[in-house]
C-alpha atoms as a PDB file:
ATOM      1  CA  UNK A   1       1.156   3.668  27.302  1.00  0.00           C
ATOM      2  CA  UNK A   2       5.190   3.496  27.746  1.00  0.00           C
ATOM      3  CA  UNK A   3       6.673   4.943  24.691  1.00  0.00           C
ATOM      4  CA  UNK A   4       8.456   2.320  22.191  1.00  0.00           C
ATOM      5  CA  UNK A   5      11.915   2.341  21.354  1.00  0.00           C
ATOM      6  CA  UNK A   6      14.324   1.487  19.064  1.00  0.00           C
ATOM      7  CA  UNK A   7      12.139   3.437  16.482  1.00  0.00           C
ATOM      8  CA  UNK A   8       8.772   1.372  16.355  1.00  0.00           C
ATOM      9  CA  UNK A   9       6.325   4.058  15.441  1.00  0.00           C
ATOM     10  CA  UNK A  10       8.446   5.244  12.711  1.00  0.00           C
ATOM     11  CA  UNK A  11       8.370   2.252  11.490  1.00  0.00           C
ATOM     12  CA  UNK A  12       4.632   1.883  11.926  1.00  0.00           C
ATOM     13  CA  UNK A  13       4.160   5.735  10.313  1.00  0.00           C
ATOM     14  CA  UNK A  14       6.842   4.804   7.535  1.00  0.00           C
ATOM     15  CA  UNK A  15       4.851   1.586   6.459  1.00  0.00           C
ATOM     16  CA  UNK A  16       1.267   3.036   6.513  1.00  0.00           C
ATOM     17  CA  UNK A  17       2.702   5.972   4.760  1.00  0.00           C
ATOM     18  CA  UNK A  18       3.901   3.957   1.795  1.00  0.00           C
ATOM     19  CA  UNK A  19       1.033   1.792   1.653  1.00  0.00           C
ATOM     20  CA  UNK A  20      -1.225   4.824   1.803  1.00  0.00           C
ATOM     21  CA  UNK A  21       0.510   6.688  -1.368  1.00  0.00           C
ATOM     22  CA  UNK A  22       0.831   3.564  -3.102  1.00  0.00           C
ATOM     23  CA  UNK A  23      -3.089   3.088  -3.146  1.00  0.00           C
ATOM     24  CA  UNK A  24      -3.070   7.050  -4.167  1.00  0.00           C
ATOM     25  CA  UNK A  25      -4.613   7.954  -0.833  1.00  0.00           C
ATOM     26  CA  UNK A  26      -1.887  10.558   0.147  1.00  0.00           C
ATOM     27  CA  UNK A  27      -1.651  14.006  -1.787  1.00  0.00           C
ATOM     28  CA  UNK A  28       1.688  15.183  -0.980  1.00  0.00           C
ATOM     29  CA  UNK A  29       0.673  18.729  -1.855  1.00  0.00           C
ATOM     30  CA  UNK A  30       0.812  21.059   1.141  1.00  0.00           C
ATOM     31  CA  UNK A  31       0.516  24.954   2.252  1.00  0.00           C
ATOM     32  CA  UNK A  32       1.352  25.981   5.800  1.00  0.00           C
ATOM     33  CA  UNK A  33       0.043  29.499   6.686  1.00  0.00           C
ATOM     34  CA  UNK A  34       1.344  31.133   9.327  1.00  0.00           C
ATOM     35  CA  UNK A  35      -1.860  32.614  10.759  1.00  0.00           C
ATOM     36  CA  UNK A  36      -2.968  29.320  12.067  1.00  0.00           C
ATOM     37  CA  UNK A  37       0.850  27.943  12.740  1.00  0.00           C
ATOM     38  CA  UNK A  38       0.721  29.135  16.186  1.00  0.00           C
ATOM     39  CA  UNK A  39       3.571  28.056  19.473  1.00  0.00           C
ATOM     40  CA  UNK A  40       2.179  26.659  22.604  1.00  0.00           C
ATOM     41  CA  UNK A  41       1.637  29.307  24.960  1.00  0.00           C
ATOM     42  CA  UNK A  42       5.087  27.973  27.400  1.00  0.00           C
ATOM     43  CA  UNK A  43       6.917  28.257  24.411  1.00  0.00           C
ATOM     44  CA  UNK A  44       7.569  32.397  24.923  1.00  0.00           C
ATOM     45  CA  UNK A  45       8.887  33.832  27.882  1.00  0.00           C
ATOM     46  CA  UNK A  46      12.062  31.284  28.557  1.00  0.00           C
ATOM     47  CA  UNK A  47      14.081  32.623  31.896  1.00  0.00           C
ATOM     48  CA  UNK A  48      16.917  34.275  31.070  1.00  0.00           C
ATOM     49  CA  UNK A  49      20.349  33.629  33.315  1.00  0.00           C
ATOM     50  CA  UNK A  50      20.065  30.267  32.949  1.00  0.00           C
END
């Protein structure tokens, strides 16, 4: 699927977002821990020198 632009799934997101909170489906409370926050593995290691 080519990827949209001009900012079409933000849009989309942005929309369903408010229509979700506004029919109290969305609790904005949130906790991110750390143990399960993890980087993808070919995020470590970068080359160094460019």
């Amino acid at each position: 699927m080519p990827l949209a632009s001009g900012g079409t799934w933000a849009r989309i997101e942005d929309h369903l977002q408010t229509q979700a909170d506004a029919d109290g489906d969305l609790d904005w409370r949130t906790q991110v821990d750390s143990t399960i926050v993890r980087a993808h593995q070919h995020a470590a290691g970068a080359r160094k020198g460019g």
